[in-house]
Protein backbone atom coordinates (compact mmCIF):
# COMPACT_ATOMS: atom_id res chain seq x y z
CA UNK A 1 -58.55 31.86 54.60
CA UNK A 2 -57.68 32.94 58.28
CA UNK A 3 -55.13 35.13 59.14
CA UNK A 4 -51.97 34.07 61.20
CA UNK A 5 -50.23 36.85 63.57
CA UNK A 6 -46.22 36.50 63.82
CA UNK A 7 -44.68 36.68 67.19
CA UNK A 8 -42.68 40.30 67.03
CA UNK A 9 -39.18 38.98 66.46
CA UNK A 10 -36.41 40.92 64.96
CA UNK A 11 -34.36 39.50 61.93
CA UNK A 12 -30.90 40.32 60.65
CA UNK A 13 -30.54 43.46 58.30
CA UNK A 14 -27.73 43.81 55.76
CA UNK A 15 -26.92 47.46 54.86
CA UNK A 16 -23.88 47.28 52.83
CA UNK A 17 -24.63 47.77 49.86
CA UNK A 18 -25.38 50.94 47.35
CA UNK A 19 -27.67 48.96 45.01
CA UNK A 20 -29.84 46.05 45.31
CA UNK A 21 -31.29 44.42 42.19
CA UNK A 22 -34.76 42.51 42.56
CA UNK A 23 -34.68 39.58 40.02
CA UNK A 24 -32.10 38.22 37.57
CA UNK A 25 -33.54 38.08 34.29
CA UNK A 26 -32.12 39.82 31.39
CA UNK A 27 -32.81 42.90 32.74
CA UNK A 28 -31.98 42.61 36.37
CA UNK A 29 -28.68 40.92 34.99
CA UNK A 30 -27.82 44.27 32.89
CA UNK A 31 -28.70 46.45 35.69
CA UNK A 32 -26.92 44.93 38.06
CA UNK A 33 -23.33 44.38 35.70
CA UNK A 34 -24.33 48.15 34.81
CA UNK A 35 -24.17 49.27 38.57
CA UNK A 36 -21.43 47.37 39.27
CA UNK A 37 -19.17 48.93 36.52
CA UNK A 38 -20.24 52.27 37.60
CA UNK A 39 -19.15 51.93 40.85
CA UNK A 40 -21.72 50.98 42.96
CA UNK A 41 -21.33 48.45 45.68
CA UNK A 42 -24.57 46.01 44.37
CA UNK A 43 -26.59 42.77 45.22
CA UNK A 44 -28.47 40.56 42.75
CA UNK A 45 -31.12 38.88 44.28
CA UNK A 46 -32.57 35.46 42.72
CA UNK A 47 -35.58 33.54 42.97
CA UNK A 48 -34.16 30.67 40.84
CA UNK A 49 -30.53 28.78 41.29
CA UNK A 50 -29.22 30.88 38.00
CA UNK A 51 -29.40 34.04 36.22
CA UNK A 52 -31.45 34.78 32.94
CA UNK A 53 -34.86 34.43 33.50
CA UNK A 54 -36.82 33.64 30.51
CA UNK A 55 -33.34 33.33 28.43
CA UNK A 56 -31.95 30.07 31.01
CA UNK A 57 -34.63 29.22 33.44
CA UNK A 58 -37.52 29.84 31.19
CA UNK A 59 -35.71 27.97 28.17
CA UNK A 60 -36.92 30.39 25.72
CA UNK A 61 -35.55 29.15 22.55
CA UNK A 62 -34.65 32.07 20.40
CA UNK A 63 -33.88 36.27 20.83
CA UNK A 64 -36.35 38.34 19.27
CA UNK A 65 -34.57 40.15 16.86
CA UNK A 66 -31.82 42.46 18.14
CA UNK A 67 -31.93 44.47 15.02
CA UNK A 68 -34.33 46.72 13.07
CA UNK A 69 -33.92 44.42 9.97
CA UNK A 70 -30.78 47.07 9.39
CA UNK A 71 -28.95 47.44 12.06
CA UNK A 72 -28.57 46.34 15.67
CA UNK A 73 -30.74 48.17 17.87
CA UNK A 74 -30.09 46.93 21.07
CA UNK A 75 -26.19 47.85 21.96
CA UNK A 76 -24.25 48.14 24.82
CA UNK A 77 -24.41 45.16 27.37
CA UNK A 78 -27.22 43.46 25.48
CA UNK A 79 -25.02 43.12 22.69
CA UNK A 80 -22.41 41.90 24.70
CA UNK A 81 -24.77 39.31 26.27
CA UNK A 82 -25.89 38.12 22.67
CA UNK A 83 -22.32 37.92 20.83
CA UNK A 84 -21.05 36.11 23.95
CA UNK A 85 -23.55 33.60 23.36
CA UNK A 86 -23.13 33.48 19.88
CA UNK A 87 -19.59 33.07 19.71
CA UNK A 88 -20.11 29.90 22.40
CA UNK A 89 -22.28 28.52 19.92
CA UNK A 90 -20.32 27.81 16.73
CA UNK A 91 -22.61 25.88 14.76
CA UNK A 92 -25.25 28.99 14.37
CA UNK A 93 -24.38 31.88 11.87
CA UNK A 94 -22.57 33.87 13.63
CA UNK A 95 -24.21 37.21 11.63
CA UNK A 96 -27.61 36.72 12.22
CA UNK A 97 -29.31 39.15 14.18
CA UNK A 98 -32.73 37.89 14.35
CA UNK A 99 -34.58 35.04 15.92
CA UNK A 100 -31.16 33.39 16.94
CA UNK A 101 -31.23 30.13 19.00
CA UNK A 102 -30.36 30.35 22.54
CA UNK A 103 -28.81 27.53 24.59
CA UNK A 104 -29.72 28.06 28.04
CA UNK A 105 -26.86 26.42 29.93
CA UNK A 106 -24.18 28.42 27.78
CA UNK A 107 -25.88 31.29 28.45
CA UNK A 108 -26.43 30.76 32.62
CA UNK A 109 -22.64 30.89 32.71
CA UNK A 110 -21.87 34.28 30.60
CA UNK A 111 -24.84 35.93 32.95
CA UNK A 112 -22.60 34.34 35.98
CA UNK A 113 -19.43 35.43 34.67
CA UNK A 114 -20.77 38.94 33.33
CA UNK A 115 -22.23 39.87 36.25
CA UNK A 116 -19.78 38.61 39.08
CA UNK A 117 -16.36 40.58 36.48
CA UNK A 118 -18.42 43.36 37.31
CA UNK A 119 -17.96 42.99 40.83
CA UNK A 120 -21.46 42.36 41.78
CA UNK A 121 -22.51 39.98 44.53
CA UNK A 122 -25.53 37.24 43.64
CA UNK A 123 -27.83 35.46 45.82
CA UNK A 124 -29.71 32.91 44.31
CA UNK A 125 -32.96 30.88 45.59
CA UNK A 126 -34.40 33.98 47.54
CA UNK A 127 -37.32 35.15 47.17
CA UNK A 128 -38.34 38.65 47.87
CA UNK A 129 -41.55 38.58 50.55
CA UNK A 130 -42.09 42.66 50.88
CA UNK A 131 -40.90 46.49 51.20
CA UNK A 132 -40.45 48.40 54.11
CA UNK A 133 -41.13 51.93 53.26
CA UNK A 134 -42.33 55.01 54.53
CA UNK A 135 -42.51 58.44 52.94
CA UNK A 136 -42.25 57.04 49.40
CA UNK A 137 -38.72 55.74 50.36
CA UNK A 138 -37.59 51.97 50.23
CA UNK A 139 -35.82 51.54 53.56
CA UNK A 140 -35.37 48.00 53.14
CA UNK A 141 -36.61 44.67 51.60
CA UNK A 142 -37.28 41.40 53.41
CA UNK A 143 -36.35 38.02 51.77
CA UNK A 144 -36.62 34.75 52.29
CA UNK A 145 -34.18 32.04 51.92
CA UNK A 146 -32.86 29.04 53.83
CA UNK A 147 -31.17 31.55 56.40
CA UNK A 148 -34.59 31.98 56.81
CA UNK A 149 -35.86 36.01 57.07
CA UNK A 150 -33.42 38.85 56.43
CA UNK A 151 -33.37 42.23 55.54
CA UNK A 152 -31.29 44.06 53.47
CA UNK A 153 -31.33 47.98 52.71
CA UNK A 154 -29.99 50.36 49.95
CA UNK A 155 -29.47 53.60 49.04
CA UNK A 156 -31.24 52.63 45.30
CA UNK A 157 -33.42 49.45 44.57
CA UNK A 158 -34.19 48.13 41.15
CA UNK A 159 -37.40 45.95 40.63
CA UNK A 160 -36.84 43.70 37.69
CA UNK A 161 -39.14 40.78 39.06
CA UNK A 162 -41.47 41.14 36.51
CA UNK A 163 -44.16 41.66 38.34
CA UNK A 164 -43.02 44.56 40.30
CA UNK A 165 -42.87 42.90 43.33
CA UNK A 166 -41.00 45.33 45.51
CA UNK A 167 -42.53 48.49 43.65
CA UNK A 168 -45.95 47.53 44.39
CA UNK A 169 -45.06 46.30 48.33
CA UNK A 170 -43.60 49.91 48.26
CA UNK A 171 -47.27 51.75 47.46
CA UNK A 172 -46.98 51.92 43.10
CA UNK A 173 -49.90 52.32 41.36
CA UNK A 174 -50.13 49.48 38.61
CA UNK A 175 -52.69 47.99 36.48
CA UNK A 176 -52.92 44.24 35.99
CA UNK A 177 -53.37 42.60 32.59
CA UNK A 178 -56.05 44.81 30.89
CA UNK A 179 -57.90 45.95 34.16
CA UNK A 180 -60.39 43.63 33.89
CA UNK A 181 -58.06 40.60 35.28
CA UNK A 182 -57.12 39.11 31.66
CA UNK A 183 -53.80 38.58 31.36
CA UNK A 184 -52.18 37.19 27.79
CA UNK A 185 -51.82 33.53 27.66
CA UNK A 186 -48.85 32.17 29.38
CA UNK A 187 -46.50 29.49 28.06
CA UNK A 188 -44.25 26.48 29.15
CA UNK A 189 -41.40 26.27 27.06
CA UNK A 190 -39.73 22.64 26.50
CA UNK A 191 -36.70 20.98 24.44
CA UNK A 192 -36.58 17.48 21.92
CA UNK A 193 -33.58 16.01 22.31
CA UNK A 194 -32.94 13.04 19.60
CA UNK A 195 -34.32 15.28 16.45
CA UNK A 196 -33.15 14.01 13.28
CA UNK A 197 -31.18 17.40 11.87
CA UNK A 198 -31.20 17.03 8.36
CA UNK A 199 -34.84 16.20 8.44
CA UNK A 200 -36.10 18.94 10.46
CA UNK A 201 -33.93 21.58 9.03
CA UNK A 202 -34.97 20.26 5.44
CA UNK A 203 -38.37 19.38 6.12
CA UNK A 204 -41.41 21.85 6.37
CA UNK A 205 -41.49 24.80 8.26
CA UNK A 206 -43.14 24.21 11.48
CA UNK A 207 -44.28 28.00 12.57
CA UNK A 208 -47.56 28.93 12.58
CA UNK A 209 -47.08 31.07 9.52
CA UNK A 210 -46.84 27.84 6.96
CA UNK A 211 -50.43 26.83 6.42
CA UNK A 212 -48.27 23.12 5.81
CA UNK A 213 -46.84 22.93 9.31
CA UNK A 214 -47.59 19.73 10.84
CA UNK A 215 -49.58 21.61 13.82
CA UNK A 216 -52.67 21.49 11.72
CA UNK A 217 -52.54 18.28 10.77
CA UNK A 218 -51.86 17.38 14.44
CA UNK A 219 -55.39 20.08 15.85
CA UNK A 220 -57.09 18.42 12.96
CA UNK A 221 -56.96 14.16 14.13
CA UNK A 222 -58.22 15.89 17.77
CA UNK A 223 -56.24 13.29 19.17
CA UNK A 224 -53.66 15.51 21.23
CA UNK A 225 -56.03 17.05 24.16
CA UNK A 226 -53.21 19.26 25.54
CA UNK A 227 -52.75 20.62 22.43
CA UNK A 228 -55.54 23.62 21.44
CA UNK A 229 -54.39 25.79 19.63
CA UNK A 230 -51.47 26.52 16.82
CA UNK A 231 -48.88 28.25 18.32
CA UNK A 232 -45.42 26.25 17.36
CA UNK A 233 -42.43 28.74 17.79
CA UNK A 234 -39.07 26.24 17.71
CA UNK A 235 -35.45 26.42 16.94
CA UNK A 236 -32.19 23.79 16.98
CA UNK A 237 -30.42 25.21 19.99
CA UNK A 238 -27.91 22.37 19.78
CA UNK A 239 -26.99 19.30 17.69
CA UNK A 240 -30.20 17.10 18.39
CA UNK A 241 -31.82 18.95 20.20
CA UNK A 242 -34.94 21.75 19.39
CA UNK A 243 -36.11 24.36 21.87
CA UNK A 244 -40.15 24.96 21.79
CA UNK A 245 -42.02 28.06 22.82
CA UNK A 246 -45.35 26.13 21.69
CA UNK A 247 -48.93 26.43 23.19
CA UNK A 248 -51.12 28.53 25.48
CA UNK A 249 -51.74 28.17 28.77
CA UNK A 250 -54.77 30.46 29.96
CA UNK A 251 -55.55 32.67 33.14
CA UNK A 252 -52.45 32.22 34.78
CA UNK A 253 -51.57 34.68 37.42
CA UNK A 254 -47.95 34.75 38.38
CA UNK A 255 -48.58 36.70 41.45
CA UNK A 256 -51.05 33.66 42.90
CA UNK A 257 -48.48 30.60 43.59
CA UNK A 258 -51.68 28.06 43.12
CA UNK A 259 -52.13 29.25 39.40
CA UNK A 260 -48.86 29.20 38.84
CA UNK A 261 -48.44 25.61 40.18
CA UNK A 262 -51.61 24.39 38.30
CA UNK A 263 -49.77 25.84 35.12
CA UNK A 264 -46.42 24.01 35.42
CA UNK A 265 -48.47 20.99 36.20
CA UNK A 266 -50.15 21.24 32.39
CA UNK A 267 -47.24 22.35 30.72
CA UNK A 268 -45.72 19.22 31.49
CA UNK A 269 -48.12 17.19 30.20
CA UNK A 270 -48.51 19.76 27.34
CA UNK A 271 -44.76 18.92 26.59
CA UNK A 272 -45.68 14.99 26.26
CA UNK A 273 -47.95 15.78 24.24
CA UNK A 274 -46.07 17.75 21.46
CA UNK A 275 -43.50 14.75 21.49
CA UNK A 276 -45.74 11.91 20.76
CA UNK A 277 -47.81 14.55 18.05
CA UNK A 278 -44.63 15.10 16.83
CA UNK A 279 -43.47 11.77 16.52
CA UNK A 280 -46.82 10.68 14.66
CA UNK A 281 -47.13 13.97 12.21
CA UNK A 282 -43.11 14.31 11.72
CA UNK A 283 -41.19 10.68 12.00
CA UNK A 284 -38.71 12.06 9.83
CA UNK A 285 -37.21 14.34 11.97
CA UNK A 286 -38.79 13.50 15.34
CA UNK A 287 -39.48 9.48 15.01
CA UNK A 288 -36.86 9.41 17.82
CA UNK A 289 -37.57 12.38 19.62
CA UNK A 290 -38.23 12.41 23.52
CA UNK A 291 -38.52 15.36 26.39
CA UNK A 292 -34.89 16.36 26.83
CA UNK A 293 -36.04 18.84 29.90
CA UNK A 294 -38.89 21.21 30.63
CA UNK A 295 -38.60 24.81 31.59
CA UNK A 296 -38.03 25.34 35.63
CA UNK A 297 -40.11 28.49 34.96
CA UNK A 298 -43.54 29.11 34.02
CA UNK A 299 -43.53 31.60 30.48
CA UNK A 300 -45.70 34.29 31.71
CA UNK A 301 -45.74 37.20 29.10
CA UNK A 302 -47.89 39.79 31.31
CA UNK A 303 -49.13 40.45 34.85
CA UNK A 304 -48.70 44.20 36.56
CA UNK A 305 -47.58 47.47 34.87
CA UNK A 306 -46.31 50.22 37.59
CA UNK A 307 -47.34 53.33 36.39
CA UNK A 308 -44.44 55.45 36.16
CA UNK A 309 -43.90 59.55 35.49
CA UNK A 310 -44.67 58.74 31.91
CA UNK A 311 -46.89 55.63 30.31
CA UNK A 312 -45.66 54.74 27.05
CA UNK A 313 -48.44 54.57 24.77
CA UNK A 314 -49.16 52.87 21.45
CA UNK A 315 -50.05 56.46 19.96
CA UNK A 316 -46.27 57.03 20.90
CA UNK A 317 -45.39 53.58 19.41
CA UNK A 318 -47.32 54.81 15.86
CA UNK A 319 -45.54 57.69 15.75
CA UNK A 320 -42.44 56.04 16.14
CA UNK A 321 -41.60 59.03 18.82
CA UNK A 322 -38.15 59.92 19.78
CA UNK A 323 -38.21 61.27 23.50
CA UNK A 324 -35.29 63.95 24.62
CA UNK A 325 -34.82 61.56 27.78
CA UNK A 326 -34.76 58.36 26.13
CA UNK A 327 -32.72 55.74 27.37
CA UNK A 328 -32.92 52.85 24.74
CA UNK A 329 -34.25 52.43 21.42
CA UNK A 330 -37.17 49.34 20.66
CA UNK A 331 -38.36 47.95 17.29
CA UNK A 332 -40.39 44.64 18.56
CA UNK A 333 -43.65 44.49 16.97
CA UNK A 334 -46.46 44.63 19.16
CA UNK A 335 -47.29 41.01 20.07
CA UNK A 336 -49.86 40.49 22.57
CA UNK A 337 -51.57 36.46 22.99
CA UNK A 338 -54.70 36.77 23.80
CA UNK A 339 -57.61 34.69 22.79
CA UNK A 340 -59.38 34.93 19.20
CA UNK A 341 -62.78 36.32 21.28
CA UNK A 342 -60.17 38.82 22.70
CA UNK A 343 -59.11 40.00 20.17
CA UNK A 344 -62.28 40.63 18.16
CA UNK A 345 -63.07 42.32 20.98
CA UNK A 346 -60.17 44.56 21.85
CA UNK A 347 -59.77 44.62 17.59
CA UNK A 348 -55.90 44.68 18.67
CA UNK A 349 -53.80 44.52 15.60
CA UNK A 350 -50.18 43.27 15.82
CA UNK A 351 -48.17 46.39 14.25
CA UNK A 352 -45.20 45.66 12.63
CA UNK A 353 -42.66 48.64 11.52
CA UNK A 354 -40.61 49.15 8.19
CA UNK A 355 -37.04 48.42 7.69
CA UNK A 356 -34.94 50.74 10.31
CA UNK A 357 -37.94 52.04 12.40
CA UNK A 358 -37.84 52.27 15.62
CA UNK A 359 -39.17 54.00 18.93
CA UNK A 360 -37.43 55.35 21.76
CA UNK A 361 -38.00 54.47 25.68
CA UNK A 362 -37.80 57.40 28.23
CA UNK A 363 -36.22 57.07 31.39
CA UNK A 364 -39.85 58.28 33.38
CA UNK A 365 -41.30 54.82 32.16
CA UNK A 366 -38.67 53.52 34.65
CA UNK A 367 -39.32 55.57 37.18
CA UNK A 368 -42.49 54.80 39.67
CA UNK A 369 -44.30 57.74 40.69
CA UNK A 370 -44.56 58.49 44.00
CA UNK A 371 -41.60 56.05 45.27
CA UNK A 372 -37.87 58.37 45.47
CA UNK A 373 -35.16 55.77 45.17
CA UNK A 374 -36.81 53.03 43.21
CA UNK A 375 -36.42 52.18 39.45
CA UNK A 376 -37.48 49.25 37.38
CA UNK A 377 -36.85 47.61 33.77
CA UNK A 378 -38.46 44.70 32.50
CA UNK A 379 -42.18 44.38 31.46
CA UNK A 380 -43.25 45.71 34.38
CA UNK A 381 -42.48 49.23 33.45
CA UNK A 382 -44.95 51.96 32.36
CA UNK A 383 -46.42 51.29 28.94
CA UNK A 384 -50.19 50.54 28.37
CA UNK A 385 -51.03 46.98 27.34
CA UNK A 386 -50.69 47.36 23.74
CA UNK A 387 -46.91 48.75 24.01
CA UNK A 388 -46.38 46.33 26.56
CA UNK A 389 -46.84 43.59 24.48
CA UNK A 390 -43.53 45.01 22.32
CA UNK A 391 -41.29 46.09 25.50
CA UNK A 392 -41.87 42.70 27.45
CA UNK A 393 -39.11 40.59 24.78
CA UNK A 394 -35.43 40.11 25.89
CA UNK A 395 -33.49 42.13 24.12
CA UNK A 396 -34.74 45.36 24.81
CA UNK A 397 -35.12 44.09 28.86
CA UNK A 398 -31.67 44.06 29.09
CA UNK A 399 -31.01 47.56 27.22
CA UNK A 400 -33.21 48.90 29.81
CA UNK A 401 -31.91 47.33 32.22
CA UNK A 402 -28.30 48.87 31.46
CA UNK A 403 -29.55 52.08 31.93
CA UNK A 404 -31.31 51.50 35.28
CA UNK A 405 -28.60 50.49 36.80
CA UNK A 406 -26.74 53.62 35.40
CA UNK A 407 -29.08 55.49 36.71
CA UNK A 408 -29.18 54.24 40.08
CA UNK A 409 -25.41 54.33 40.63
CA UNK A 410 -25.84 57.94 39.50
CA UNK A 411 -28.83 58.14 42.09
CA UNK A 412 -26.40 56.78 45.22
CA UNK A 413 -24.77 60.42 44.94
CA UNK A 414 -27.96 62.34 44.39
CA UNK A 415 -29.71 64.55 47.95
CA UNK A 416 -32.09 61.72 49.20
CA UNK A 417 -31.07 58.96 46.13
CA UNK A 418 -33.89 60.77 44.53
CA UNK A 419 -33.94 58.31 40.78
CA UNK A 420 -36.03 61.42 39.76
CA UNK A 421 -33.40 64.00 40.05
CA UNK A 422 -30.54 62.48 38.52
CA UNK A 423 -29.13 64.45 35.39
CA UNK A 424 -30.53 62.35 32.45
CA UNK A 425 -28.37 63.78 30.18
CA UNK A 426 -25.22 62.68 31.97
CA UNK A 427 -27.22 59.23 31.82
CA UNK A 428 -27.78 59.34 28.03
CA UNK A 429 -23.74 60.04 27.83
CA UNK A 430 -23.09 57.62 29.61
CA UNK A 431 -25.13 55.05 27.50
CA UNK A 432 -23.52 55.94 23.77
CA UNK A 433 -19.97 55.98 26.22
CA UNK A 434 -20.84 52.66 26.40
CA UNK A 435 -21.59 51.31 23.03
CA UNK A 436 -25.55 52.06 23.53
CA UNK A 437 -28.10 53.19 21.01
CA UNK A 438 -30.21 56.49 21.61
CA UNK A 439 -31.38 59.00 19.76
């Protein structure tokens, strides 16, 4: 590929704001409401048209479990988020904590609400093209939208992209996948619409787990050829109408735009495929089942992890360690896809805790090295792969997420927004002030 020189041009710069939030997922939403209510003047920037990430865009059909089979671990404005959602959708039990169904277009408007009450700005469909920084301070980031290219500057920045787009444009260390370039297996989610209710809520269970689901019936007539492999998470988000986090897709690298486009290409198809498999190996319930909508985004479950001033490690996750500067608690088992060979290889076991075990989360896994008035949440932040696997799930993106954008309000106020120097235990305070969970 040859490279192309831009004629030196200059392009507006917005400099308004206290805090600008990279990406809208779950945890770019709770930063940015969590900014917002402490004060800070902030901007939520958007690749997609709406917020939620995996939750809306990504059509992720159920929360991982916001409790520790006890009680709810994940408080504050993640709980908010999730009983919001509940109470807009009457039909589920409205005590569950665990696995609950998630209607995506419900839940785009609570994210717009919740984060615009705040007093945040959004702007969606930008995309965030690179860092200016110098020193190991973010002067400014440069997007691109239909304005075409503008700048905009901050005292703090918080990368919840994901990938760590604007930490690793800024000079962060990170390792990709497992260091070797393997990534876990990424995955297009999908909805039925015209599901016969009775029939699949009476009928078998379709998860992997139940040596009876229909999936193996469906690998064994080798008649599907976009469908390799058994994994068959679903839920009724709505009357009619089942969400599907089903299959692999392998080697796709969200930071290359060609694998990415290659992906959403098969997950289409994949999603045809599941339909008329469906239809064949489960007429009762989906006889009259079609493609109600696949997800606008691509599933991707890992790409970088910035190393931070601490990496979270699955020694600590064994231990079930308590930190003094912890900023959320997380009790996800530790649930990395990779490949059978993979795993033979790695011998990675899926951990699972007891009832009311937890870990916590320090505040230096959100904190880059080297970079003074960055943070990040999401799965991007400092944890090897194993932990990563565990910290990467919604619920526990948007509890750190809360306290990022804590912290970076707190940051606006500190000698050179330093997110290094602030006084953690004025953050952790603030936190349980706020209906969080720490200990």
């Amino acid at each position: 590929m040859k490279n192309f020189t831009l004629t030196q041009r200059e392009i507006p710069l917005n400099d308004e704001y206290d805090v600008i939030v990279a990406g809208g997922g779950p945890a770019g939403c709770a930063a940015a409401i969590a900014a917002a209510r402490e004060g800070a003047k902030t901007l939520l920037i958007e690749a997609q048209g709406s917020l939620g990430g995996m939750s809306t865009m990504g059509m992720v059909p159920t929360w991982c479990p916001f409790s520790d089979r006890e009680k709810m671990v994940y408080r504050g404005i993640a709980e908010e988020i999730f009983v919001t959602l509940k109470k807009a959708m009457p039909y589920i039990d409205q005590n569950l904590m665990d696995w609950v169904g998630i209607d995506p277009e419900k839940l785009k408007r609570i994210y717009d609400d919740k984060v615009t009450e705040a007093g945040a700005d959004v702007l969606f469909n930008t995309f965030i093209s690179c860092a200016e920084s110098e020193d190991g301070t973010v002067n400014a980031i440069i997007v691109s939208n239909k304005a075409g290219l503008s700048a905009y500057s901050a005292k703090v920045f918080i990368d919840c992209t994901g990938d760590g787009d604007v930490a690793v444009s800024a000079g962060a260390e990170y390792i990709m996948g497992d260091g070797k370039g393997n990534v876990q297996a990424s995955t297009h989610c999908f909805e039925l619409g015209g599901v016969n209710e009775t029939a699949y809520i009476n009928g078998p269970n379709m998860h992997t787990s139940n040596p009876d689901s229909p999936i193996y019936a469906i690998l064994a007539s080798k008649k599907y050829d976009y469908i390799s492999d058994s994994h068959l998470c679903q839920r009724m988000i709505k009357p009619r109408v089942v969400g599907f986090n089903a299959g692999h897709i392998w080697d796709v690298d969200n930071t290359d735009p060609i694998s990415v486009s290659k992906a959403l290409i098969e997950g289409r198809r994949k999603a045809e495929a599941y339909c008329a498999a469906l239809r064949e190996f489960h007429p009762a319930a989906f006889g009259d089942a079609h493609v109600e909508q696949t997800a606008p985004m691509m599933g991707i479950r890992e790409t970088r992890r910035i190393i931070g001033d601490y990496v979270l490690t699955k020694e600590d996750y064994i231990a079930r360690r308590t930190f003094e500067d912890e900023i959320c608690r997380n009790s996800y088992y530790l649930d990395i896809h990779m490949s059978d060979e993979e795993q033979k290889e790695t011998g990675h076991q899926s951990l699972r805790y007891e009832k009311g075990e937890s870990h916590g989360v320090p505040y230096r896994c959100l904190t880059p090295k080297g970079i003074k008035n960055l943070l990040m949440a999401g799965r991007q932040i400092s944890t090897d792969r194993s932990v990563q696997g565990s910290t990467r799930v919604m619920p526990v993106c948007l509890a750190m997420g809360e306290a990022a954008g804590r912290a970076a309000a707190m940051a606006c106020n500190v000698e050179g927004h330093d997110v290094h120097n602030i006084d953690v235990k004025q953050l952790r305070q603030k936190i349980l002030d706020n209906g969080g969970y720490i200990l």
